[in-house]
Protein backbone atom coordinates (compact mmCIF):
# COMPACT_ATOMS: atom_id res chain seq x y z
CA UNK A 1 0.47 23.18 47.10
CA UNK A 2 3.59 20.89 46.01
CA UNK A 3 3.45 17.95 43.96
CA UNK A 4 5.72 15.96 42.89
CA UNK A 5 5.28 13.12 39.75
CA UNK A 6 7.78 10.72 39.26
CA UNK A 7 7.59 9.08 35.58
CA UNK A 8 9.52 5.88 34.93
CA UNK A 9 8.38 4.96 31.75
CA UNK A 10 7.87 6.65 28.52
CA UNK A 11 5.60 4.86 25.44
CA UNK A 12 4.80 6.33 22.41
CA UNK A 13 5.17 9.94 24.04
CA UNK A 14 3.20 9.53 26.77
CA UNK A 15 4.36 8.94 30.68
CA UNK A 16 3.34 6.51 32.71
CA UNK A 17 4.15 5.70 36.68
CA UNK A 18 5.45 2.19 38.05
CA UNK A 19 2.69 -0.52 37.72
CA UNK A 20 0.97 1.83 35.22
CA UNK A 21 -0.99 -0.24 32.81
CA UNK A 22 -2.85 0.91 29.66
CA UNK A 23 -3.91 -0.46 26.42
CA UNK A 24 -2.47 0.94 23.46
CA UNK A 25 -3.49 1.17 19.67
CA UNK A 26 -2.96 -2.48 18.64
CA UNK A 27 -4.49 -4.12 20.87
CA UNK A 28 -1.41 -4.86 23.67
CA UNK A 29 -2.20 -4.29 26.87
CA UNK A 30 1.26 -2.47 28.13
CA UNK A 31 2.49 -2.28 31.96
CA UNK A 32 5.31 0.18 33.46
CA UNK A 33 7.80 -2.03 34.89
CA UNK A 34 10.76 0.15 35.83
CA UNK A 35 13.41 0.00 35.76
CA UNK A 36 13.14 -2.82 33.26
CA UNK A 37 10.95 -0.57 31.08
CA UNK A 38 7.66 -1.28 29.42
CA UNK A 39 6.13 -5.18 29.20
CA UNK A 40 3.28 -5.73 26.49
CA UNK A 41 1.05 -8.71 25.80
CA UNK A 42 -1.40 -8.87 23.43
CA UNK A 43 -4.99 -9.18 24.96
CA UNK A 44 -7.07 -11.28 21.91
CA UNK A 45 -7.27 -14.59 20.75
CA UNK A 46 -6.13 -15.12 17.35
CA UNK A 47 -7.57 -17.87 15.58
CA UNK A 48 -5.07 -20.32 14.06
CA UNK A 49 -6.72 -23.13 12.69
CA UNK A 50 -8.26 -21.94 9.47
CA UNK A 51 -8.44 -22.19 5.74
CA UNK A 52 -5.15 -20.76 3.84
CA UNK A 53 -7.72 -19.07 1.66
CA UNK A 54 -8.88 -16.74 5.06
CA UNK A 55 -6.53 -14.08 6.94
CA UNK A 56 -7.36 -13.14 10.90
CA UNK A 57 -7.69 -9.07 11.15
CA UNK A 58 -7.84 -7.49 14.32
CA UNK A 59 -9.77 -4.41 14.17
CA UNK A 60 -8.28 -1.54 16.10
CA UNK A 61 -9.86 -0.08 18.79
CA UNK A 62 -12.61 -2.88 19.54
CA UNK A 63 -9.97 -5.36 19.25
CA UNK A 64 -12.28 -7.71 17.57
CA UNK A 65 -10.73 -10.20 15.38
CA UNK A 66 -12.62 -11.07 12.45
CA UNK A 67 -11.91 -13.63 9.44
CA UNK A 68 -11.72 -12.53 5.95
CA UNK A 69 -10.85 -13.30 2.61
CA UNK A 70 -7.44 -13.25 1.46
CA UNK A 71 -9.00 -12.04 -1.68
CA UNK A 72 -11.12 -9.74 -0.72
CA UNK A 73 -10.66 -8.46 2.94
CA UNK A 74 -13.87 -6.47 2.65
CA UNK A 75 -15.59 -10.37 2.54
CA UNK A 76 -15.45 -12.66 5.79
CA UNK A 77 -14.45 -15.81 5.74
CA UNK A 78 -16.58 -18.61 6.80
CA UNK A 79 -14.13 -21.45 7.43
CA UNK A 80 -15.90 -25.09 7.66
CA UNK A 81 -17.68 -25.70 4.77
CA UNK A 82 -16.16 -26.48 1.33
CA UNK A 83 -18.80 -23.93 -0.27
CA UNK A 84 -17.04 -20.89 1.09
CA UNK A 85 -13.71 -21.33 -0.68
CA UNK A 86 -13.93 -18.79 -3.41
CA UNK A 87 -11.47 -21.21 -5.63
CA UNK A 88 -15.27 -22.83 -5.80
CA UNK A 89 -16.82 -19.80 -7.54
CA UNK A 90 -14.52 -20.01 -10.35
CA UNK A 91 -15.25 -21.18 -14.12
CA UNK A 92 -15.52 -24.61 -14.35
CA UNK A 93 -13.07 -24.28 -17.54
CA UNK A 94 -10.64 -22.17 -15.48
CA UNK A 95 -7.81 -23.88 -13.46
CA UNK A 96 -8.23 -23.63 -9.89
CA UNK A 97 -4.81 -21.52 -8.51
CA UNK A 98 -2.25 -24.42 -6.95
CA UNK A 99 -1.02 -23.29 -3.27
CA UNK A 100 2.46 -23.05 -4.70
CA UNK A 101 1.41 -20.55 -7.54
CA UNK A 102 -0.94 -18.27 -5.23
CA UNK A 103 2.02 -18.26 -3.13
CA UNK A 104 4.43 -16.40 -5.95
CA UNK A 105 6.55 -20.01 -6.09
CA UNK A 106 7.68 -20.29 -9.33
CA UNK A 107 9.19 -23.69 -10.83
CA UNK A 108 12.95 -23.82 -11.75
């Protein structure tokens, strides 16, 4: 018996044949497209309206995105309501942080 593969694209070490498509470890869904090479999109929805106080995380594999605290990333965020901003929490003799100064701006 003969066979006879013909691989036109090669991602991350692996070969794929024309129209090919796959999903690889972040989350991009990737197509073979030769002889232009390999196309990639990304397949979730990030979120983009959302407190400054919250980063988006997409977790690999599941490709669920989840919100969590810029502080803490072990803590999800739960944007709209005030009482989630952990700025809140603090002592009421302690300075909130300004956006500037959590941001490492520094006056000159």
């Amino acid at each position: 018996i003969y066979s006879c593969f013909l691989t036109l694209c090669v991602f991350e070490g692996r070969h794929y044949s024309l129209g090919e498509t796959w999903m690889d470890n972040a989350c991009m869904q990737c197509t073979c497209l030769h002889p232009v090479g390999v196309g990639c999109c990304e397949t979730v929805h990030r979120p983009v309206d959302f407190p400054a106080w919250c980063n988006v995380r997409v977790e690999p594999v599941t490709c669920k995105v989840v919100l969590v605290q810029t502080a803490d990333p072990r803590l999800p965020c739960s944007p709209g309501g005030a009482d989630t901003d952990p700025t809140r929490w603090a002592a009421p003799w302690a300075p909130a942080p300004s956006r500037t100064q959590s941001a490492g701006a520094t006056a000159g």
